[in-house]
PDB file of N, CA and C in Angstrom:
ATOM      1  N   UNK A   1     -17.996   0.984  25.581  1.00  0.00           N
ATOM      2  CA  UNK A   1     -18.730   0.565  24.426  1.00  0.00           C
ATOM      3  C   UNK A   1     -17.770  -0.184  23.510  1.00  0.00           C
ATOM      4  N   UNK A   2     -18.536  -0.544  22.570  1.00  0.00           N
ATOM      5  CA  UNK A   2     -17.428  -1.945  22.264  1.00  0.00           C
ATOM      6  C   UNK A   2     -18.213  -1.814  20.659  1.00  0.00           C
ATOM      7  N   UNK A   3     -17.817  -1.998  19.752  1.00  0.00           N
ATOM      8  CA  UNK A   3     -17.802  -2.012  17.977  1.00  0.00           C
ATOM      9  C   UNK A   3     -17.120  -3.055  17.279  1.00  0.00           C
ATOM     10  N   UNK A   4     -18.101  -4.219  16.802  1.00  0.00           N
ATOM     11  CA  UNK A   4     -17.137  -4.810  15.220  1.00  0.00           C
ATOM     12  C   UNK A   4     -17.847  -4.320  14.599  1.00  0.00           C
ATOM     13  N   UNK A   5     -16.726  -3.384  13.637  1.00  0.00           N
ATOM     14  CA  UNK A   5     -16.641  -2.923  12.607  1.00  0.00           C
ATOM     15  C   UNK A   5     -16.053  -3.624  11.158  1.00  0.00           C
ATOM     16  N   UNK A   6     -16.359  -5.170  11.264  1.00  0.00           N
ATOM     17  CA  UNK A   6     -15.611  -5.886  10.629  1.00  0.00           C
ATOM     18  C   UNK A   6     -16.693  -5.576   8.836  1.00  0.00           C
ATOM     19  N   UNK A   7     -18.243  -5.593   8.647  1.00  0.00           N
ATOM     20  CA  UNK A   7     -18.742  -5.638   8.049  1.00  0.00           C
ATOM     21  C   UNK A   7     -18.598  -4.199   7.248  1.00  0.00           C
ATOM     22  N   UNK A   8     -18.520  -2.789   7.955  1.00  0.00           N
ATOM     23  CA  UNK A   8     -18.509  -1.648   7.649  1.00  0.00           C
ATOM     24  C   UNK A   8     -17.032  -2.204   6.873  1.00  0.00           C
ATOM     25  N   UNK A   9     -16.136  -2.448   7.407  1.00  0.00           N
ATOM     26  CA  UNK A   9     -14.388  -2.316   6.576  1.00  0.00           C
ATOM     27  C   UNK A   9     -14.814  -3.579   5.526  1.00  0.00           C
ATOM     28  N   UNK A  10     -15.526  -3.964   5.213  1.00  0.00           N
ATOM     29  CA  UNK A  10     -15.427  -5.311   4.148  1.00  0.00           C
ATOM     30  C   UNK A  10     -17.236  -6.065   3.851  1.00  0.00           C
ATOM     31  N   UNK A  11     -17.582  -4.824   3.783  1.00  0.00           N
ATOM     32  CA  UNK A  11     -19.257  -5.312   3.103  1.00  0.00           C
ATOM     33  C   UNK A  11     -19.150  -6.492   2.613  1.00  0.00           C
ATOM     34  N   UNK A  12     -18.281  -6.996   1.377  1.00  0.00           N
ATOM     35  CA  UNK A  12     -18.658  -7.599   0.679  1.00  0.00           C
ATOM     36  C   UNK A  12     -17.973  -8.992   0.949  1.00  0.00           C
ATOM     37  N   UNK A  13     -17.499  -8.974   2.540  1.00  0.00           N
ATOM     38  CA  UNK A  13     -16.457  -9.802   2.662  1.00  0.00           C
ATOM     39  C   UNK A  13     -15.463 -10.784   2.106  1.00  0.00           C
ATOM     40  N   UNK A  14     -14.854  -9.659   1.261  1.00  0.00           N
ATOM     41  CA  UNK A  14     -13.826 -10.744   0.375  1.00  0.00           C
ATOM     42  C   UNK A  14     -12.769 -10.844   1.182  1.00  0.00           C
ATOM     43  N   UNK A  15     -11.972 -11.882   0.810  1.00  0.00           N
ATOM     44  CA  UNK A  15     -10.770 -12.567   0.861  1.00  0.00           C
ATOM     45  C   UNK A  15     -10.336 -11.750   0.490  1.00  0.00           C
ATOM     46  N   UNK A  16      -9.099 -11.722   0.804  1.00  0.00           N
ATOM     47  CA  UNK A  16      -7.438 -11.049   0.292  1.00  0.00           C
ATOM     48  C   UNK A  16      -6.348 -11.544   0.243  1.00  0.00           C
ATOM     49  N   UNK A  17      -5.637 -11.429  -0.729  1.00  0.00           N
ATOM     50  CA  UNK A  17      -4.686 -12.141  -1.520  1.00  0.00           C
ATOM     51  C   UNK A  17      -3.668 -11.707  -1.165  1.00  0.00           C
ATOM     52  N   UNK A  18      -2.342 -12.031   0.200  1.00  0.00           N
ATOM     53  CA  UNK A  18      -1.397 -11.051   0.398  1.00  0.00           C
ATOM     54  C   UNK A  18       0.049 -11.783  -0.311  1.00  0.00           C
ATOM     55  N   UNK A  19       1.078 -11.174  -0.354  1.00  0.00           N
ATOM     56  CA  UNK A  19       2.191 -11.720  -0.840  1.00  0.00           C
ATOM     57  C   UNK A  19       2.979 -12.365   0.537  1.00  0.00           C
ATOM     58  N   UNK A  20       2.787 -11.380   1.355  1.00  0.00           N
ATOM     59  CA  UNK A  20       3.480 -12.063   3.130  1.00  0.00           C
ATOM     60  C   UNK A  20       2.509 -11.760   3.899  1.00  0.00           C
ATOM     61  N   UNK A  21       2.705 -12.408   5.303  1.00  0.00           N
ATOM     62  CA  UNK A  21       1.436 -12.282   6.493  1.00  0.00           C
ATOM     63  C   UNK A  21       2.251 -10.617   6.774  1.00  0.00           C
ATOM     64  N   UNK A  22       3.339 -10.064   6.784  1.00  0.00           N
ATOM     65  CA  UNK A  22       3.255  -8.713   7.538  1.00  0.00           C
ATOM     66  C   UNK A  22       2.227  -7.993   6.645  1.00  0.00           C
ATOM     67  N   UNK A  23       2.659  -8.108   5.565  1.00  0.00           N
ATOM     68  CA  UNK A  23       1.513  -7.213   4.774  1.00  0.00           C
ATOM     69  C   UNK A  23       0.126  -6.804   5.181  1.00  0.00           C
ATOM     70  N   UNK A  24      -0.126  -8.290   4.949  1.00  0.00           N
ATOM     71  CA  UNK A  24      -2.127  -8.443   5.347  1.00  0.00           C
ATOM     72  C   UNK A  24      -2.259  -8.209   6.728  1.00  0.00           C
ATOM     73  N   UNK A  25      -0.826  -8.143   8.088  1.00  0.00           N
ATOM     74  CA  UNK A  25      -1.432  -7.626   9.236  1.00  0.00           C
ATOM     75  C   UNK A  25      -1.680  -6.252   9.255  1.00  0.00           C
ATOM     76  N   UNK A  26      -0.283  -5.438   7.907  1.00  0.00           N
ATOM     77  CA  UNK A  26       0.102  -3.989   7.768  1.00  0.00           C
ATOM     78  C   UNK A  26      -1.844  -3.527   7.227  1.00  0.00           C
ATOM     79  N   UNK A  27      -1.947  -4.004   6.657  1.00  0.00           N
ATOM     80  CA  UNK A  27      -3.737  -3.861   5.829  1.00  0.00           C
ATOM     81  C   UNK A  27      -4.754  -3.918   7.102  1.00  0.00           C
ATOM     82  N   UNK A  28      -4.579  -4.831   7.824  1.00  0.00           N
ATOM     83  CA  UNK A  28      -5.549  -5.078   8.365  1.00  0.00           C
ATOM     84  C   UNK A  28      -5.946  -3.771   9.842  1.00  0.00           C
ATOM     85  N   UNK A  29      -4.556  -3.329   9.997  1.00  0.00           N
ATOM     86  CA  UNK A  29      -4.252  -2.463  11.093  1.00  0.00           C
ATOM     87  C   UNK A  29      -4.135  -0.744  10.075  1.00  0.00           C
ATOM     88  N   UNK A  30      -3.816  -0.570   8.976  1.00  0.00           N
ATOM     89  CA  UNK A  30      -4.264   0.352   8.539  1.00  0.00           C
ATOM     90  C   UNK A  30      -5.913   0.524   8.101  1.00  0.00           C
ATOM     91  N   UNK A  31      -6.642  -0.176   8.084  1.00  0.00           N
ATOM     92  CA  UNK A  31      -8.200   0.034   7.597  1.00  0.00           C
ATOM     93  C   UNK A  31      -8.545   0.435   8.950  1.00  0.00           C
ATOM     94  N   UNK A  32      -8.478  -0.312   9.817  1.00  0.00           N
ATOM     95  CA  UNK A  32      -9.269  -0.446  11.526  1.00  0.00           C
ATOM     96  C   UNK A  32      -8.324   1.086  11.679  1.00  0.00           C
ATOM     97  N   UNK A  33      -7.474   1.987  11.888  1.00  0.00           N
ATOM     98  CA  UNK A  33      -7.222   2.819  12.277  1.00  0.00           C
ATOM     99  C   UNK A  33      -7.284   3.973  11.490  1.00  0.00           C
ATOM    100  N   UNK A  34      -7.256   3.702   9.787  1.00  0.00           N
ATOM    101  CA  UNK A  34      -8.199   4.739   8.777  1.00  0.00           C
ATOM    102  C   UNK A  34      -9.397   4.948   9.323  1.00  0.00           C
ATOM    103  N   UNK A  35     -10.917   4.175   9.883  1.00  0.00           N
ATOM    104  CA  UNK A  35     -11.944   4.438  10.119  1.00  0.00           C
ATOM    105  C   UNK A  35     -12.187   5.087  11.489  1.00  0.00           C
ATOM    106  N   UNK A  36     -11.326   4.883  12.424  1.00  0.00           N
ATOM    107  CA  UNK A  36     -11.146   5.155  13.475  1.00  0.00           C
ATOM    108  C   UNK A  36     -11.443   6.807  13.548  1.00  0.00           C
ATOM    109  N   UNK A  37      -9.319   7.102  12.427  1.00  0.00           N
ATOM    110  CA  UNK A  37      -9.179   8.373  12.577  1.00  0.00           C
ATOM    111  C   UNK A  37     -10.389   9.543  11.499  1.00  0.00           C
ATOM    112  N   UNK A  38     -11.054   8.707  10.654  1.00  0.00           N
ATOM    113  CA  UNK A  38     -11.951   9.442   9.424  1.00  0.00           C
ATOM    114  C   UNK A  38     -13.397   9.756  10.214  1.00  0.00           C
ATOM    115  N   UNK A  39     -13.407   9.383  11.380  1.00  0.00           N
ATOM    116  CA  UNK A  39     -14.318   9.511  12.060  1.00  0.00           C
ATOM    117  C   UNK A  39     -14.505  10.077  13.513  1.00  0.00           C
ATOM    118  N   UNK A  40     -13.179  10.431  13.536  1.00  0.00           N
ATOM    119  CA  UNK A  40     -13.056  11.325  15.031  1.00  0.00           C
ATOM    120  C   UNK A  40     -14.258  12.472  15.083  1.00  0.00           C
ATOM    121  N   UNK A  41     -14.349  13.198  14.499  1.00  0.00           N
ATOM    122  CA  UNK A  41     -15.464  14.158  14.604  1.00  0.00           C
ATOM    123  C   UNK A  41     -16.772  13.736  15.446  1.00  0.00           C
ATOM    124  N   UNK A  42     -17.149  12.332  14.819  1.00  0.00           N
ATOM    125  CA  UNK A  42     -18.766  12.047  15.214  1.00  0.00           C
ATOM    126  C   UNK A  42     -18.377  10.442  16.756  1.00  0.00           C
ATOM    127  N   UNK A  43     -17.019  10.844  16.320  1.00  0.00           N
ATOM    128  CA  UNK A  43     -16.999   9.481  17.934  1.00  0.00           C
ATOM    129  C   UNK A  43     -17.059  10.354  19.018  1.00  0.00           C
ATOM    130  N   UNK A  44     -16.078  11.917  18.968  1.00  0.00           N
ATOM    131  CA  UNK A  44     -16.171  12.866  20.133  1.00  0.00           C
ATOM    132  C   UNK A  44     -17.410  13.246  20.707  1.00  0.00           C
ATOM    133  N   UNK A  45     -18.136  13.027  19.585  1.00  0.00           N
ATOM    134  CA  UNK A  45     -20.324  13.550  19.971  1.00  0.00           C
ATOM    135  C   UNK A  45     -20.539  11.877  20.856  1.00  0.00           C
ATOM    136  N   UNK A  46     -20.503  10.416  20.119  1.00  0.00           N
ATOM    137  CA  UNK A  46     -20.885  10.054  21.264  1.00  0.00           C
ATOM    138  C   UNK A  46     -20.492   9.282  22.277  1.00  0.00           C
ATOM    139  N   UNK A  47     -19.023  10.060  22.731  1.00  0.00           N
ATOM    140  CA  UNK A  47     -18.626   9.546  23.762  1.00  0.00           C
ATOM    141  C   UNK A  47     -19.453  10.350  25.453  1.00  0.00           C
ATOM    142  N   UNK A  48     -19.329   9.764  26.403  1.00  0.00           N
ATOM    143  CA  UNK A  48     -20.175  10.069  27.423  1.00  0.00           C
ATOM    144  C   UNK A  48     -19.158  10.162  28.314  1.00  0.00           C
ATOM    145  N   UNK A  49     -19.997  10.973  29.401  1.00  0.00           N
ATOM    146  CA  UNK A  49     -19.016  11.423  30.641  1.00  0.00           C
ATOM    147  C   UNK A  49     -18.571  10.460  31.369  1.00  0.00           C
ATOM    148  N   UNK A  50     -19.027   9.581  31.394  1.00  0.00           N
ATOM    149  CA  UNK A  50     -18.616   8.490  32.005  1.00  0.00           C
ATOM    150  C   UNK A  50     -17.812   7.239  30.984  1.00  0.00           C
ATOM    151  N   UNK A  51     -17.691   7.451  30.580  1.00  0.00           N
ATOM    152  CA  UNK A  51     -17.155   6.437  29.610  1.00  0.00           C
ATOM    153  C   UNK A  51     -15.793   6.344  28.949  1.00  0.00           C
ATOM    154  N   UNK A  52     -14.890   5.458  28.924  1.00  0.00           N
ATOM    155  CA  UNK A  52     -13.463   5.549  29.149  1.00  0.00           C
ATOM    156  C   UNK A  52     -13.103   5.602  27.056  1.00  0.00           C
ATOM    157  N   UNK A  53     -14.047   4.625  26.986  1.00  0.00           N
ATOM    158  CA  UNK A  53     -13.937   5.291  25.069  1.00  0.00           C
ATOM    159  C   UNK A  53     -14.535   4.248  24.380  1.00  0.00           C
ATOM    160  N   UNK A  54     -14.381   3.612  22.996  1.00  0.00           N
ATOM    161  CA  UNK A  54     -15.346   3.177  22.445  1.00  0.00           C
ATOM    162  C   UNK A  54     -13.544   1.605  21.931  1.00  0.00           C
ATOM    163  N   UNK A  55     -14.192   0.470  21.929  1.00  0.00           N
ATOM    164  CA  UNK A  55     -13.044  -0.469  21.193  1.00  0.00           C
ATOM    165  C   UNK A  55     -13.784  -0.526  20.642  1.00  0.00           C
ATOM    166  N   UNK A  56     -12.686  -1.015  19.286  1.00  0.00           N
ATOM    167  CA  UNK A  56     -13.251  -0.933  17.622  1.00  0.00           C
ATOM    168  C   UNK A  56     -11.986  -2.362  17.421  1.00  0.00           C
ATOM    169  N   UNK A  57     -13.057  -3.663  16.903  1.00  0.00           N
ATOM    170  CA  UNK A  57     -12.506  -4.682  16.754  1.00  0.00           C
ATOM    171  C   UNK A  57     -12.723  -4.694  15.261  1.00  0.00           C
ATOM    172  N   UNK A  58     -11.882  -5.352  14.254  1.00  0.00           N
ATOM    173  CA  UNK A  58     -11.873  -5.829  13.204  1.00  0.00           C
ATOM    174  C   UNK A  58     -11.232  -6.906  12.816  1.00  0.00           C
ATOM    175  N   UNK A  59     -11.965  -8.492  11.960  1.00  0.00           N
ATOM    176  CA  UNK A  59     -11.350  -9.285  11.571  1.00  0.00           C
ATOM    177  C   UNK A  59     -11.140  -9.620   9.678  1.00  0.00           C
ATOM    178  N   UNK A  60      -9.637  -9.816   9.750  1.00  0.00           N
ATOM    179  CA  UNK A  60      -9.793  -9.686   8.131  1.00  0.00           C
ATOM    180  C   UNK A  60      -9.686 -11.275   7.800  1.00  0.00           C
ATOM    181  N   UNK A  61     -10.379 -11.841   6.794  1.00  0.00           N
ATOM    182  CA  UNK A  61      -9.771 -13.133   6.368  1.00  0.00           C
ATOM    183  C   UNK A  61      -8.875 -13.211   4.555  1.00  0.00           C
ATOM    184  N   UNK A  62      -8.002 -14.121   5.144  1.00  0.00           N
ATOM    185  CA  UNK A  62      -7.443 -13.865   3.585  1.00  0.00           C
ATOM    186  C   UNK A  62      -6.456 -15.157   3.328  1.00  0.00           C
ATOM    187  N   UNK A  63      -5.502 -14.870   2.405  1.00  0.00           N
ATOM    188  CA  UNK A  63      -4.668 -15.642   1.942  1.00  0.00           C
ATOM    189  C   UNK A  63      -3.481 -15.379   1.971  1.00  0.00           C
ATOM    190  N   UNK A  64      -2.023 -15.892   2.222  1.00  0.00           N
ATOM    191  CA  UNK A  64      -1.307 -15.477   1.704  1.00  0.00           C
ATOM    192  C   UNK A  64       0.053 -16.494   1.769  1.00  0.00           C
ATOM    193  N   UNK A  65       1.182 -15.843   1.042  1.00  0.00           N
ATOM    194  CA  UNK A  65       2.066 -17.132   0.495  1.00  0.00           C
ATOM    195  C   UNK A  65       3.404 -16.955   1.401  1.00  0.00           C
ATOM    196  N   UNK A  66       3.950 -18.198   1.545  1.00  0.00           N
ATOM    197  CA  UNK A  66       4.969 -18.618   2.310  1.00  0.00           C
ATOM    198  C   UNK A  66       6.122 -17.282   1.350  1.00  0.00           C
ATOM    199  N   UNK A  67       6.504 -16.565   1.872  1.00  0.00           N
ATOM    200  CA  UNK A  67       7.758 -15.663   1.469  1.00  0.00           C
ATOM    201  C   UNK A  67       8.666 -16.146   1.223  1.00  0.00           C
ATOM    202  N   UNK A  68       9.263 -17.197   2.212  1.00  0.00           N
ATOM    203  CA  UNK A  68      10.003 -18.094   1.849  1.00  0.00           C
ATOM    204  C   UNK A  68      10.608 -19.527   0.726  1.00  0.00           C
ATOM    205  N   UNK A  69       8.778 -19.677   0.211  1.00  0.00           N
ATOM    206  CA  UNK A  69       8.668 -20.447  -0.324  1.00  0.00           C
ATOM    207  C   UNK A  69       7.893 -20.537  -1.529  1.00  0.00           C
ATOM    208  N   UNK A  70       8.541 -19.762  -2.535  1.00  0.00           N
ATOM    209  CA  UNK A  70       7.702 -19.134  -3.816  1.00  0.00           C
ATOM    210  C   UNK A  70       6.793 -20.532  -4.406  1.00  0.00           C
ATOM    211  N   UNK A  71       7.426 -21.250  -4.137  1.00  0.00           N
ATOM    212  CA  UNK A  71       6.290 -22.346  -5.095  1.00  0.00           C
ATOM    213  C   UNK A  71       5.108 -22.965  -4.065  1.00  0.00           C
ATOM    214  N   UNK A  72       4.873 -22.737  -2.390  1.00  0.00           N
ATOM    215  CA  UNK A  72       3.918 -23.121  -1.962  1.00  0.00           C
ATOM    216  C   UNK A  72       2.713 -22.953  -2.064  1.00  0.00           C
ATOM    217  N   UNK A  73       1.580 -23.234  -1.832  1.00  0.00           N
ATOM    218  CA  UNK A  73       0.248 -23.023  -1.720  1.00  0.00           C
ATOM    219  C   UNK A  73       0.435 -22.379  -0.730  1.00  0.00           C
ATOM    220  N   UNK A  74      -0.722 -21.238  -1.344  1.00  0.00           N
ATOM    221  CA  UNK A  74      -1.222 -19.902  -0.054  1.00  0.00           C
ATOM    222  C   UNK A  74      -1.819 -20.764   0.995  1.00  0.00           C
ATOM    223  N   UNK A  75      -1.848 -19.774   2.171  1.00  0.00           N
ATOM    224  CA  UNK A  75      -2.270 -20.559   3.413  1.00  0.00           C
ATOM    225  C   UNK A  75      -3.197 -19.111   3.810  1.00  0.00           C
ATOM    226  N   UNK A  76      -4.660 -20.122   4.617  1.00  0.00           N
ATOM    227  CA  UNK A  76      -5.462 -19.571   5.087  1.00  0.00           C
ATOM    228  C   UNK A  76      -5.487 -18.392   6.029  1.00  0.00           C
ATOM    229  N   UNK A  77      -5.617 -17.008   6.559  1.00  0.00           N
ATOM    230  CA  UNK A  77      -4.963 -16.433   8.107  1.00  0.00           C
ATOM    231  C   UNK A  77      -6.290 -15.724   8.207  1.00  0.00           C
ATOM    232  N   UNK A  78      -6.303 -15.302   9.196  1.00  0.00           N
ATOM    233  CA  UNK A  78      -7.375 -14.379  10.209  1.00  0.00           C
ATOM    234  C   UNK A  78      -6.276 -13.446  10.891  1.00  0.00           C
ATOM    235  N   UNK A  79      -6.561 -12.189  10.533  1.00  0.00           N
ATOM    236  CA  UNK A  79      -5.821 -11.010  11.548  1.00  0.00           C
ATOM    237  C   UNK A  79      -7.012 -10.131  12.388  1.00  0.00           C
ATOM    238  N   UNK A  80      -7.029 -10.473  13.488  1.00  0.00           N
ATOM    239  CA  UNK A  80      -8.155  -9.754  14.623  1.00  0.00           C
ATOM    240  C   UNK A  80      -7.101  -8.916  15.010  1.00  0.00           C
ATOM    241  N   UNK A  81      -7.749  -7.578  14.626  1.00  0.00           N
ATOM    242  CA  UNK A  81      -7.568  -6.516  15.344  1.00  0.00           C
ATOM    243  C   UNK A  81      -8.370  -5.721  15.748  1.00  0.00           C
ATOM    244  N   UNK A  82      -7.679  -4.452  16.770  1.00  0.00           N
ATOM    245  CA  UNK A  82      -8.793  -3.879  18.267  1.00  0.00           C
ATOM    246  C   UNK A  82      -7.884  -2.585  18.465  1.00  0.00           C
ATOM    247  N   UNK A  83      -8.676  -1.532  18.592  1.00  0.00           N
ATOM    248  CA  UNK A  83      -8.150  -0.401  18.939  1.00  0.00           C
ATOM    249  C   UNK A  83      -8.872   0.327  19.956  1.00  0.00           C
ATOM    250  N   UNK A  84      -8.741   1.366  20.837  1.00  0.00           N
ATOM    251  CA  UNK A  84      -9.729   2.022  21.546  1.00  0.00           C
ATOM    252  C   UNK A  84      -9.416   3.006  21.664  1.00  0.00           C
ATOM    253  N   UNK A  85     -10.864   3.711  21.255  1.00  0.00           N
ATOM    254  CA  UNK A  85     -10.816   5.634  20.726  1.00  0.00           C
ATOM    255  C   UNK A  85     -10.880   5.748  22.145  1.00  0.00           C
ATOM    256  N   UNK A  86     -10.306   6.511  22.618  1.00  0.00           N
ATOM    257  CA  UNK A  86     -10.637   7.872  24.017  1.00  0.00           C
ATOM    258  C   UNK A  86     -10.344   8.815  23.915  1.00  0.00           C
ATOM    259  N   UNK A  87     -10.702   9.462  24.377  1.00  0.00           N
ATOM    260  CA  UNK A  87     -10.698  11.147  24.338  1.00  0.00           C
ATOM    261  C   UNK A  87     -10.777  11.668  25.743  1.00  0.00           C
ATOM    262  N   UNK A  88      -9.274  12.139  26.023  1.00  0.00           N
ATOM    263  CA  UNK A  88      -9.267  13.074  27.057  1.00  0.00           C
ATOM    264  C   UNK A  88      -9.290  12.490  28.729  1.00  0.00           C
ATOM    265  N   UNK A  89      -8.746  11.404  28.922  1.00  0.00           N
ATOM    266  CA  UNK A  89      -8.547  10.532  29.901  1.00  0.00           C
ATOM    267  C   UNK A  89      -7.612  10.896  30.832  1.00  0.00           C
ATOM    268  N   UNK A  90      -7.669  11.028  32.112  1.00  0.00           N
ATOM    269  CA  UNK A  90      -7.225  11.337  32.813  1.00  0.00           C
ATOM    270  C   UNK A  90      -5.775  10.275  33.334  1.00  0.00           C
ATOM    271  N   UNK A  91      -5.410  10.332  34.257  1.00  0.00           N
ATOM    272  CA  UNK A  91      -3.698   9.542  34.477  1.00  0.00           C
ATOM    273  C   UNK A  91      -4.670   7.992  35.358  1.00  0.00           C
ATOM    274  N   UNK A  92      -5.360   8.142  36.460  1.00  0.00           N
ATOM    275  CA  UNK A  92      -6.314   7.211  36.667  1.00  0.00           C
ATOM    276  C   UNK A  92      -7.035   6.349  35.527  1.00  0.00           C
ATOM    277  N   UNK A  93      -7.608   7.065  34.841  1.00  0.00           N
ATOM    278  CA  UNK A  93      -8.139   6.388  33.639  1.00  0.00           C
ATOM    279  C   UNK A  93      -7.304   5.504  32.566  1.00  0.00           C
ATOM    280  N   UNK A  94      -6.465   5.926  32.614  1.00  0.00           N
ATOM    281  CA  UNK A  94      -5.549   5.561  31.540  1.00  0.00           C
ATOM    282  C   UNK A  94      -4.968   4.108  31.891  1.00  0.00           C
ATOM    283  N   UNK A  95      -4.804   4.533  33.156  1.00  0.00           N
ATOM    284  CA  UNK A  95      -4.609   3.410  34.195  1.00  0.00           C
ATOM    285  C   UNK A  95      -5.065   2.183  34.079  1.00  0.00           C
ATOM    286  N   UNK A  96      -6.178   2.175  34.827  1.00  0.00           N
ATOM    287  CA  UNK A  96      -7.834   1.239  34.212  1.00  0.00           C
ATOM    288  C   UNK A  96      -7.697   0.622  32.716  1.00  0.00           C
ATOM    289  N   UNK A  97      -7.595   1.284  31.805  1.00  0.00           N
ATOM    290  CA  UNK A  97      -7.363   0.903  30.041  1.00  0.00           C
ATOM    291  C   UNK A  97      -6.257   0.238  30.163  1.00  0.00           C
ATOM    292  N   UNK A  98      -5.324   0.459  30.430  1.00  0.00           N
ATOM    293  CA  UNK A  98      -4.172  -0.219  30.474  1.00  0.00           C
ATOM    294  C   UNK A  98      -4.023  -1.861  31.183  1.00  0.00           C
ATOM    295  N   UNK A  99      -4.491  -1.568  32.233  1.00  0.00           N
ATOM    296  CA  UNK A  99      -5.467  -2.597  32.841  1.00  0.00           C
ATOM    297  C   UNK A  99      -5.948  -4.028  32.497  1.00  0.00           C
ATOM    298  N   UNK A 100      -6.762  -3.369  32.184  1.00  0.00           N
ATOM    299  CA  UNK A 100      -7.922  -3.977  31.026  1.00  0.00           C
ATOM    300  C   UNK A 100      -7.424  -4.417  29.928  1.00  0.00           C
ATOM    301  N   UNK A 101      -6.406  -3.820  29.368  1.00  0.00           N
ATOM    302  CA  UNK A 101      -5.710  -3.962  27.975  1.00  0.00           C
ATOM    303  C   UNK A 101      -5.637  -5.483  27.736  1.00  0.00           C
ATOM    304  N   UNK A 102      -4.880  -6.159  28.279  1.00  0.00           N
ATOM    305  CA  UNK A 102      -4.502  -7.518  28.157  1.00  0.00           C
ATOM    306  C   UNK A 102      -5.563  -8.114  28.090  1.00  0.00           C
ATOM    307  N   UNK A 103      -6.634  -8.519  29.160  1.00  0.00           N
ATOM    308  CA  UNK A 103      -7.898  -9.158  28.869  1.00  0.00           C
ATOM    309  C   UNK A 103      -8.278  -9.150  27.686  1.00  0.00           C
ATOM    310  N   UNK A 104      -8.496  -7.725  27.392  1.00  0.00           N
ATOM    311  CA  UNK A 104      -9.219  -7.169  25.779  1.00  0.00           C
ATOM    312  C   UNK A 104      -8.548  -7.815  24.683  1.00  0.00           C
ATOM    313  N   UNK A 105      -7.656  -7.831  24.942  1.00  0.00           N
ATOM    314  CA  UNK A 105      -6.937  -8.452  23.543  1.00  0.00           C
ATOM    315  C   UNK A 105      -6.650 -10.298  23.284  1.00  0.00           C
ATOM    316  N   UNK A 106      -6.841 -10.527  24.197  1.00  0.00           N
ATOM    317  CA  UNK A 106      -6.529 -11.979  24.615  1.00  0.00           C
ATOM    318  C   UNK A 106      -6.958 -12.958  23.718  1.00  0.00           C
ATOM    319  N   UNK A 107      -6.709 -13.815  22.951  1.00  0.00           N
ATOM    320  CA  UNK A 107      -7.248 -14.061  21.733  1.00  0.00           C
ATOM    321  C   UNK A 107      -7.328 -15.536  21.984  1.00  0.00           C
ATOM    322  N   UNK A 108      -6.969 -16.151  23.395  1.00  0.00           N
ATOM    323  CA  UNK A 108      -6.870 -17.792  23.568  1.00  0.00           C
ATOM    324  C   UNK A 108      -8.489 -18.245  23.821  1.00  0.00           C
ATOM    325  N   UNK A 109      -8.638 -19.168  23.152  1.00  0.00           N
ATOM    326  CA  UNK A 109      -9.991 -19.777  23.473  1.00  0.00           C
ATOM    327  C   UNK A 109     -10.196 -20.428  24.717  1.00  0.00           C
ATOM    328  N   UNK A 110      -9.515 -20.948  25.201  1.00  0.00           N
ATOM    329  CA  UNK A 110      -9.434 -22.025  26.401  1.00  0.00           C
ATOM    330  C   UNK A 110      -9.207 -21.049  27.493  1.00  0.00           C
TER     331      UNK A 110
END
């Protein structure tokens, strides 16, 4: 099963204003893994016997300024990030995810 959760982390989809890109990736990878872990309780109900676990994609859009270069204009970024809840996966399974991993994340258009 597969989740963007991009609207739940940012209803109101604002922009964000970072000082460096680590920051706004540090933000973007703490929200997607705050909701993740604030919600373990009700992901364990519906994960299925068959089912290796749930990815949880999130994209943030924002702004932020050259570190290097205090007087530039902010520049536009997108940080897509992806995590996947499982629970209780066996050494085979894990396998498979691992697998799979690269595809899943693959972010080239072409």
């Amino acid at each position: 099963m597969a989740c963007k959760i991009t609207e739940v982390l940012n209803p109101e989809s604002r922009i964000a204003i970072f000082p460096r890109a680590l920051d706004f990736r540090h933000a973007s990878e703490t929200s997607l893994q705050g909701y993740v872990r604030g919600h373990e309780d009700e992901l364990k109900r519906c994960l299925g016997k068959k089912q290796l676990g749930i990815l949880f994609e999130n994209n943030l859009y924002g702004a932020v300024h050259d570190e290097h270069d205090p007087e530039s204009e902010p520049a536009f970024m997108n940080c897509r990030g992806a995590t996947i809840y499982h629970y209780r996966l066996g050494e085979m399974d894990m396998g498979l995810v691992g697998s799979m991993a690269p595809s899943l994340s693959n972010q080239n258009v072409l």
